[in-house]
Protein backbone atom coordinates (compact mmCIF):
# COMPACT_ATOMS: atom_id res chain seq x y z
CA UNK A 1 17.94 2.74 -10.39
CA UNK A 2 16.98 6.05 -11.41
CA UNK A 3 19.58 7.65 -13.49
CA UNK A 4 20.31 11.35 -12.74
CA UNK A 5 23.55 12.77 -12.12
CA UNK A 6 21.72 15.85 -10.35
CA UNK A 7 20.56 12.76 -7.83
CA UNK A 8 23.46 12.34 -6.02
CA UNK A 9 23.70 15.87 -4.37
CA UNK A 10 22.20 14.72 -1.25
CA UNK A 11 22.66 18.02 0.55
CA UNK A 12 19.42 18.96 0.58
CA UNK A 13 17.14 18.37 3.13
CA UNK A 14 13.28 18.32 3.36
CA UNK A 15 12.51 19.23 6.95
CA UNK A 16 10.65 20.48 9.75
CA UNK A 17 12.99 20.48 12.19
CA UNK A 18 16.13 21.38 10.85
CA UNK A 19 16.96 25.28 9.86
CA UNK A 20 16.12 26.44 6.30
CA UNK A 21 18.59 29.14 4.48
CA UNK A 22 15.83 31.95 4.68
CA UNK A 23 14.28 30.91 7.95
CA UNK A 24 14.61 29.89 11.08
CA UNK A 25 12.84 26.15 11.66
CA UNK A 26 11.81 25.27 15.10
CA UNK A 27 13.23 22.29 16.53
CA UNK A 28 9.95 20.86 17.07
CA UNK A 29 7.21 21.19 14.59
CA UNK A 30 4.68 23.42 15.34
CA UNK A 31 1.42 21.73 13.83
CA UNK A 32 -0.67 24.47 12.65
CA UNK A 33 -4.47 24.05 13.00
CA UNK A 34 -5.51 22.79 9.47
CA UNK A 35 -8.63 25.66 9.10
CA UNK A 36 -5.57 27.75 9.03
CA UNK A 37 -3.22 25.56 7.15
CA UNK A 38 -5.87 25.31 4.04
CA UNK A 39 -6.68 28.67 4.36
CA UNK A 40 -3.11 30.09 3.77
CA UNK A 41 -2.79 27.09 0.98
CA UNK A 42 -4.77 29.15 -0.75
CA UNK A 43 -3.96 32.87 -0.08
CA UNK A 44 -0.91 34.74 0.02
CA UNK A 45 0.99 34.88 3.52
CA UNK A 46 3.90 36.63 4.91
CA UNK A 47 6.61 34.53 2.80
CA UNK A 48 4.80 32.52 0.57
CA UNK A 49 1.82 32.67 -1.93
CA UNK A 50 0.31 29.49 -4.37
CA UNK A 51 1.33 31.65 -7.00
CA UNK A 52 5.24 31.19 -5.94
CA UNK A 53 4.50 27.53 -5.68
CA UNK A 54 4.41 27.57 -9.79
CA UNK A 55 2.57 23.82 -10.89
CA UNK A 56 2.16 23.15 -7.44
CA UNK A 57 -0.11 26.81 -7.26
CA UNK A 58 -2.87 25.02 -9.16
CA UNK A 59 -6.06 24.54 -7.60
CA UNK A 60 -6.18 20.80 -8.05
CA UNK A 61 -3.35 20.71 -5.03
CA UNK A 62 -5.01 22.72 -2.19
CA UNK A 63 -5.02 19.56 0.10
CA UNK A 64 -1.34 19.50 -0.95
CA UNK A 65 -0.65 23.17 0.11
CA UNK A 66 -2.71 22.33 3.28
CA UNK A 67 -0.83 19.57 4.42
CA UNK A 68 2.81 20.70 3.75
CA UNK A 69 1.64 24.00 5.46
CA UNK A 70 0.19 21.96 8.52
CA UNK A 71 3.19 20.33 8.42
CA UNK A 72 5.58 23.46 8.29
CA UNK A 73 7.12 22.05 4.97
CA UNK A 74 6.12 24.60 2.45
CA UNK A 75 8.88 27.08 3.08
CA UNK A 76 11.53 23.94 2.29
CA UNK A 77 10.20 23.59 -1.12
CA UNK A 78 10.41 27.30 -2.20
CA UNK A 79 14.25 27.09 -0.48
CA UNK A 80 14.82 24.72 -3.33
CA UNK A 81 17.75 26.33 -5.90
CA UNK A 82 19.35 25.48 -9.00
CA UNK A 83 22.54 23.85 -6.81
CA UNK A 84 19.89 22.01 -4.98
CA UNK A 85 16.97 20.84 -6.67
CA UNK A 86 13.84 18.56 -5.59
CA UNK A 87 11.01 16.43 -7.06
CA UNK A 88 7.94 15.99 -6.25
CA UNK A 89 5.29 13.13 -6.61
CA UNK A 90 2.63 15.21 -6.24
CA UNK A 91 -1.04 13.88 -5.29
CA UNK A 92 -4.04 16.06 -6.51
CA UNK A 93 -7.32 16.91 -3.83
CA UNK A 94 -8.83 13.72 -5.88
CA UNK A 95 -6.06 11.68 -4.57
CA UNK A 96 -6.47 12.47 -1.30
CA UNK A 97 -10.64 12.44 -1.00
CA UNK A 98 -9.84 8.43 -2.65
CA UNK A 99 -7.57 8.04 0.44
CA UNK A 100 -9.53 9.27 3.03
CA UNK A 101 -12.38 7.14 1.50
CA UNK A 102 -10.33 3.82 0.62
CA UNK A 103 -8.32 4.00 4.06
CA UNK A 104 -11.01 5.58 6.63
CA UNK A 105 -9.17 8.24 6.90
CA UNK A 106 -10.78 11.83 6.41
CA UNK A 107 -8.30 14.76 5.49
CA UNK A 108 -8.43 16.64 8.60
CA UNK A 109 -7.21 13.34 10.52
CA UNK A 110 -4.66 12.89 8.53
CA UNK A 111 -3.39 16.44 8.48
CA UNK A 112 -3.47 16.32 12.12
CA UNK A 113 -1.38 13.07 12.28
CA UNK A 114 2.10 13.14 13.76
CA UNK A 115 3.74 11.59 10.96
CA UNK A 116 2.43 13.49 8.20
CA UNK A 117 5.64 14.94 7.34
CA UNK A 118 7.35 11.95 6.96
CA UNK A 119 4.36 10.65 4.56
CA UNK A 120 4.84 14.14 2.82
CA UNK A 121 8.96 13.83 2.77
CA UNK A 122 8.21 10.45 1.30
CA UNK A 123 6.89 11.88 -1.87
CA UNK A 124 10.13 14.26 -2.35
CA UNK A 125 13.04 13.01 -3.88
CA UNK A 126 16.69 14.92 -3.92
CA UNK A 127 17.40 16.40 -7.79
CA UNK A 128 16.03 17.19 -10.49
CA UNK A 129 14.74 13.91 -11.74
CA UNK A 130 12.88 14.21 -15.09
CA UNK A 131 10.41 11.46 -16.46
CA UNK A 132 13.73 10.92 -19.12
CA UNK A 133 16.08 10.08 -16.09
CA UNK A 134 13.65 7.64 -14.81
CA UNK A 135 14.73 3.81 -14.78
CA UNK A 136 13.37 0.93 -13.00
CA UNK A 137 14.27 0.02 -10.11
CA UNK A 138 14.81 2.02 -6.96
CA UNK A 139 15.12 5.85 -5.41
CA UNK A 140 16.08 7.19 -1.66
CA UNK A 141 13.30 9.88 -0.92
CA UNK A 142 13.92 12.56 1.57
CA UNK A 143 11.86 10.28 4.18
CA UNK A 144 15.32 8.05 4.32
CA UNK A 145 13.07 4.89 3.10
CA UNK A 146 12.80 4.35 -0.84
CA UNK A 147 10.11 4.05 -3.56
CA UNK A 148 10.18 1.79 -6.20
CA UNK A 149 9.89 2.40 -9.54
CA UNK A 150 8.27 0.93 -12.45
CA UNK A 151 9.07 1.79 -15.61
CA UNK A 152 6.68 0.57 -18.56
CA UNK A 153 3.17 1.38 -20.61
CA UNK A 154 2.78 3.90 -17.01
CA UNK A 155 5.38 5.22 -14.74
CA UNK A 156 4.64 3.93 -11.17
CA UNK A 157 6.26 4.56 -7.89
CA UNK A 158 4.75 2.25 -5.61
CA UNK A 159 2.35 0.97 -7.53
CA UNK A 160 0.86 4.53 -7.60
CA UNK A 161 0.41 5.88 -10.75
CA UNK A 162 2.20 8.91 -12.51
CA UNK A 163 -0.24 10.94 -14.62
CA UNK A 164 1.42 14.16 -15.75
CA UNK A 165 5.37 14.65 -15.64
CA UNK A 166 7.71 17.51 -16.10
CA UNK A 167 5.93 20.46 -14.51
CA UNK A 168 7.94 23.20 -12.99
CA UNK A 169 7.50 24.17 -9.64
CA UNK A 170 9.53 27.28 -7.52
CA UNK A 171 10.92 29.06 -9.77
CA UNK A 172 11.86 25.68 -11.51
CA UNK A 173 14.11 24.36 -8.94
CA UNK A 174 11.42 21.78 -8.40
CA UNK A 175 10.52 19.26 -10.92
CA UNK A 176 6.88 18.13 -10.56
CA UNK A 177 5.10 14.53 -11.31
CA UNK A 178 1.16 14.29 -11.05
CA UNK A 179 0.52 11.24 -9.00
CA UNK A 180 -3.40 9.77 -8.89
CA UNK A 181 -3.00 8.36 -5.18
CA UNK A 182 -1.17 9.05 -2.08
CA UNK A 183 1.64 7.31 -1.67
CA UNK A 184 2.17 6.22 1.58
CA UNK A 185 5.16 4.61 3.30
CA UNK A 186 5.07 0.69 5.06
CA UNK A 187 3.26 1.08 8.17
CA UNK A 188 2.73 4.29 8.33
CA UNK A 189 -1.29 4.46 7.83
CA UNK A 190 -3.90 1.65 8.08
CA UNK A 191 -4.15 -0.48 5.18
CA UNK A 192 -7.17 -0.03 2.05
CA UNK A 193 -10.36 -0.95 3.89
CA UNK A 194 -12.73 -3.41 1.97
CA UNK A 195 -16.10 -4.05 2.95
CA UNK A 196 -17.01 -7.77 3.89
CA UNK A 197 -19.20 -7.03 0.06
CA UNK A 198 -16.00 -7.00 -1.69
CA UNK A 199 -13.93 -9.19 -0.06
CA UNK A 200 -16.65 -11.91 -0.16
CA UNK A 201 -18.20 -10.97 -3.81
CA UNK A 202 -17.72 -13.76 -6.24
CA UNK A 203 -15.24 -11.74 -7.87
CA UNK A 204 -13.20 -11.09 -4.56
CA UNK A 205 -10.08 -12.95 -3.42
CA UNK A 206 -11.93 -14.60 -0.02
CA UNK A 207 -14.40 -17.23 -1.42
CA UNK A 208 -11.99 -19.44 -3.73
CA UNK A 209 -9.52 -18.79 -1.10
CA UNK A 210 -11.01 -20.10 2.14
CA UNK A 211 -12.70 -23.09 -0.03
CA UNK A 212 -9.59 -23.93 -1.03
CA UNK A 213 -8.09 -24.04 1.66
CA UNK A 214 -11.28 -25.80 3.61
CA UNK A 215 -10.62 -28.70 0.52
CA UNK A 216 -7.25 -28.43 1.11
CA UNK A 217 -7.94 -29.85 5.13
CA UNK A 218 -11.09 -31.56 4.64
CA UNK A 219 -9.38 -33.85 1.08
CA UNK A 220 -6.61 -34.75 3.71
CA UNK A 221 -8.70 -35.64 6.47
CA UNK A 222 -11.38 -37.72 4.82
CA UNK A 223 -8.60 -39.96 3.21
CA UNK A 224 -6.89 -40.23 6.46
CA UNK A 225 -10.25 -41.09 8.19
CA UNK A 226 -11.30 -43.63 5.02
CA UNK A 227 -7.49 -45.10 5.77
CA UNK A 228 -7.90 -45.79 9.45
CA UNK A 229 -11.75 -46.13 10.15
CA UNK A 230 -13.19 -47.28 6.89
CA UNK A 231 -16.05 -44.94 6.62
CA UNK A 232 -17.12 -42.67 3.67
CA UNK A 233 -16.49 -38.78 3.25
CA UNK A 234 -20.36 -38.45 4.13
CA UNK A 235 -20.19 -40.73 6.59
CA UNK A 236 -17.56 -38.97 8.71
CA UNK A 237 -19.02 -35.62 7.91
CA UNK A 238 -22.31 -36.52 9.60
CA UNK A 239 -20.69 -38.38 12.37
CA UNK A 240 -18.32 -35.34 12.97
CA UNK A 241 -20.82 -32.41 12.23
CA UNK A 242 -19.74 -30.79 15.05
CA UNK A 243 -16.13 -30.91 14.44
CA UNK A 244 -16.59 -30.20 11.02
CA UNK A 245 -18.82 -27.09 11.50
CA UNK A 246 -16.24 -25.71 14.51
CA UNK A 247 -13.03 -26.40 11.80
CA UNK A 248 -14.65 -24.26 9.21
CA UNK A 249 -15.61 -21.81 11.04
CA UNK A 250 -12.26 -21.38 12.75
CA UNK A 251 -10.32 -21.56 9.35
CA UNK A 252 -12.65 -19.13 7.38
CA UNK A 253 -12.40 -16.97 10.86
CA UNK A 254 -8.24 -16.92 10.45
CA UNK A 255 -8.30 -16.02 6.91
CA UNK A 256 -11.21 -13.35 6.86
CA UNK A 257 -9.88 -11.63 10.59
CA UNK A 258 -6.85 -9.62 9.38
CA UNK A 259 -8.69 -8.61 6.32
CA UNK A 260 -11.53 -7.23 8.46
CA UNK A 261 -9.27 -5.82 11.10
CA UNK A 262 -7.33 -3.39 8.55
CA UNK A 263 -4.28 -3.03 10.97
CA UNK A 264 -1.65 -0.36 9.84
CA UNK A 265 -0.57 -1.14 6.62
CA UNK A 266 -1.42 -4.98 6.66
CA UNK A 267 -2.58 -5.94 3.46
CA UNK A 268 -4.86 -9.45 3.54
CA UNK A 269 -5.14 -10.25 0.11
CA UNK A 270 -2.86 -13.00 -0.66
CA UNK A 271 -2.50 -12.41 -3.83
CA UNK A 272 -1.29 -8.62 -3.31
CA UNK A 273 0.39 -9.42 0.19
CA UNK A 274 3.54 -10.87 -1.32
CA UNK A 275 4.11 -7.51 -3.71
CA UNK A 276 3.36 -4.89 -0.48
CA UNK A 277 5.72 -2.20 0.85
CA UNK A 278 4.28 -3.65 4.44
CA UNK A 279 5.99 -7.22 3.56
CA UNK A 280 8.94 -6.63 1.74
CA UNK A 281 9.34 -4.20 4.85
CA UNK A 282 9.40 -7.12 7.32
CA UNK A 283 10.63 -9.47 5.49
CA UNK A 284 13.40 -8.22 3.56
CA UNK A 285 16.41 -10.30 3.50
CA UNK A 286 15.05 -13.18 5.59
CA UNK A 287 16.49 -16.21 4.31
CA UNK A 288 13.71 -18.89 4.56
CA UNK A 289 11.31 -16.35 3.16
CA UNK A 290 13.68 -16.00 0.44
CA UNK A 291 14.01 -19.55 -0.22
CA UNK A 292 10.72 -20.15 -0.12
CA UNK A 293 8.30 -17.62 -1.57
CA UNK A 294 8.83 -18.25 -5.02
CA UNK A 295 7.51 -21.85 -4.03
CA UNK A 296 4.76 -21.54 -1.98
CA UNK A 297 3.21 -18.50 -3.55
CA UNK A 298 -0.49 -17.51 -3.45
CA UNK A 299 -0.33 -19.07 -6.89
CA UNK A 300 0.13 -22.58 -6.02
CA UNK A 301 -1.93 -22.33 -3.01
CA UNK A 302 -4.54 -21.40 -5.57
CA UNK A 303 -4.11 -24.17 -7.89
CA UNK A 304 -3.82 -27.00 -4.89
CA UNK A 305 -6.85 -25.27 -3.67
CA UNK A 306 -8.81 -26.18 -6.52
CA UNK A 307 -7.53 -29.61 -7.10
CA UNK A 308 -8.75 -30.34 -3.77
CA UNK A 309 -11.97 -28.94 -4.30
CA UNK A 310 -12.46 -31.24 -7.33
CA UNK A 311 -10.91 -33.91 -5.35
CA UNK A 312 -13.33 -33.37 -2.62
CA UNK A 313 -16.15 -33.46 -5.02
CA UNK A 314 -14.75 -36.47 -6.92
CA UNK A 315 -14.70 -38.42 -3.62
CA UNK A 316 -18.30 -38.02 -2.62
CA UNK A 317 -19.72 -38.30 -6.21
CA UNK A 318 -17.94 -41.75 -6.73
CA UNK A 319 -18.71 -42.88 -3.00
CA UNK A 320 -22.31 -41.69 -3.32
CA UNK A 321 -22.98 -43.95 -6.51
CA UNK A 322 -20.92 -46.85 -5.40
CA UNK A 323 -22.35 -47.16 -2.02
CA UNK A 324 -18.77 -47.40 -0.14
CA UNK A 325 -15.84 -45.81 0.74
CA UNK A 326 -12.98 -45.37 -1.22
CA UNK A 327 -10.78 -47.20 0.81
């Protein structure tokens, strides 16, 4: 958990539609046009200017200006006080050009979407929480869901990165970490796109994968079919080409779909699926996912995978120079 007694004041709230102490709030967001949202980002306004925003005033976090502006969240940082203090993971204009580009996303899309101040609220914790209060483990942000935290060689909150800590922000009632991606919550933008290049390069998770899987089918049914009809591996595959050609299509089809498909916040990879916001999400405190993900982890798929690859090859090498079936 993250240890800070200022933490526990959980008075202070991060929001659009509920009244601030110098301002009236709307009870609906208005969404401001973004032309006008960066352009006040970055020039003094009625109530507030970058250079009130302290840390958070650098260039490097216009996009951030423009989105908690679009989103009517600005003046709830610069309420922030000594009695009630706030933190902020904050993502630089690099971050968000790398998620526009890794998630298909451009900036003005997502500055326009209607959850963008819950993604924003998600990077704001209640308190002054400085990089020496931070623990692993787990904190509430002021989106009601919560972050994890890695503690280590890097600070991480979700996986994401922390690259600078400590900077003061408002007058100082705002404690500031430099973040190198957006964070986003589970299922609340579509996952990382990949091209069908990287997820079927030799180095990408897809090729081993489906083969393995493909052995995995084709070690079982070839044994069963030597069992029961006598014939060779080669034998049935040429006897069954058509079979054989529909059932590998349909099984590289099933895995490769969902990857292709990028549906909010799915993530395909198997071997990043099981670590995910999007699946702890759905699956926390299922039992038989409990009981059973430990076991059948991407891991051992892997390594069964393989064997039946080699088992696969085994079979027709030893068939082809003896002339018969196995069995």
């Amino acid at each position: 958990m993250l240890a800070a007694r200022s933490i526990t004041r959980t008075n202070v709230t991060l929001s659009a539609r509920a009244p601030t102490r110098r301002a009236r709030a709307p009870t609906t967001p208005r969404r401001r046009g973004l032309v006008g949202a960066v352009a006040e980002a970055d020039a003094p306004t009625s109530t507030t200017s970058a250079g009130d925003l302290g840390a958070l005033g650098e260039a490097r976090f216009s996009k951030l200006r423009a989105a908690l502006e679009a989103a009517e969240l600005t003046e709830a940082l610069t309420n922030a006080s000594a009695d009630a203090p706030l933190t902020v993971f904050a993502p630089t204009d690099a971050a968000f050009d790398a998620a526009a580009k890794e998630r298909a996303v451009a900036f003005e899309e997502l500055a326009t979407r209607e959850n963008l101040g819950e993604i924003l609220q998600y990077h704001v914790v209640a308190g002054a929480v400085k990089s020496s209060d931070l623990k692993s483990g787990s904190v509430a942000t002021l989106n009601g869901r919560s972050m994890k935290v890695e503690v280590g060689g890097d600070v991480k909150v979700d996986g994401v990165k922390v690259t600078e800590a400590d900077k003061a922000a408002c007058g100082g009632n705002v404690v500031v970490h430099v973040v190198d991606e957006v964070v986003f919550p589970a299922f609340s933008i579509n996952a990382k796109v990949q091209t069908p290049q990287e997820i079927l390069a030799f180095e990408g998770w897809a090729p081993e994968v489906i083969n393995g899987r493909l052995a995995m089918i084709g070690f079982v049914l070839a044994l069963g079919g030597e069992i029961t009809t006598g014939e060779s591996f080669t034998s049935q595959a040429a006897n069954n080409f058509g079979e054989l050609a529909h059932t590998i299509f349909v099984w590289s089809l099933a895995s490769l779909f969902p990857a292709f498909s990028s549906n909010e916040g799915y993530e395909a990879n198997p071997f990043k699926m099981a670590e995910s916001k999007e699946w702890d999400f759905v699956f926390r405190g299922c039992p038989p996912w409990l009981a059973v993900k430990d076991v059948f982890s991407p891991e051992v798929e892997q390594l069964n995978g393989r064997a039946a690859m080699v088992g696969c090859a085994s079979l027709i090498v030893i068939e082809t120079l003896s002339g018969n079936a196995l069995f």
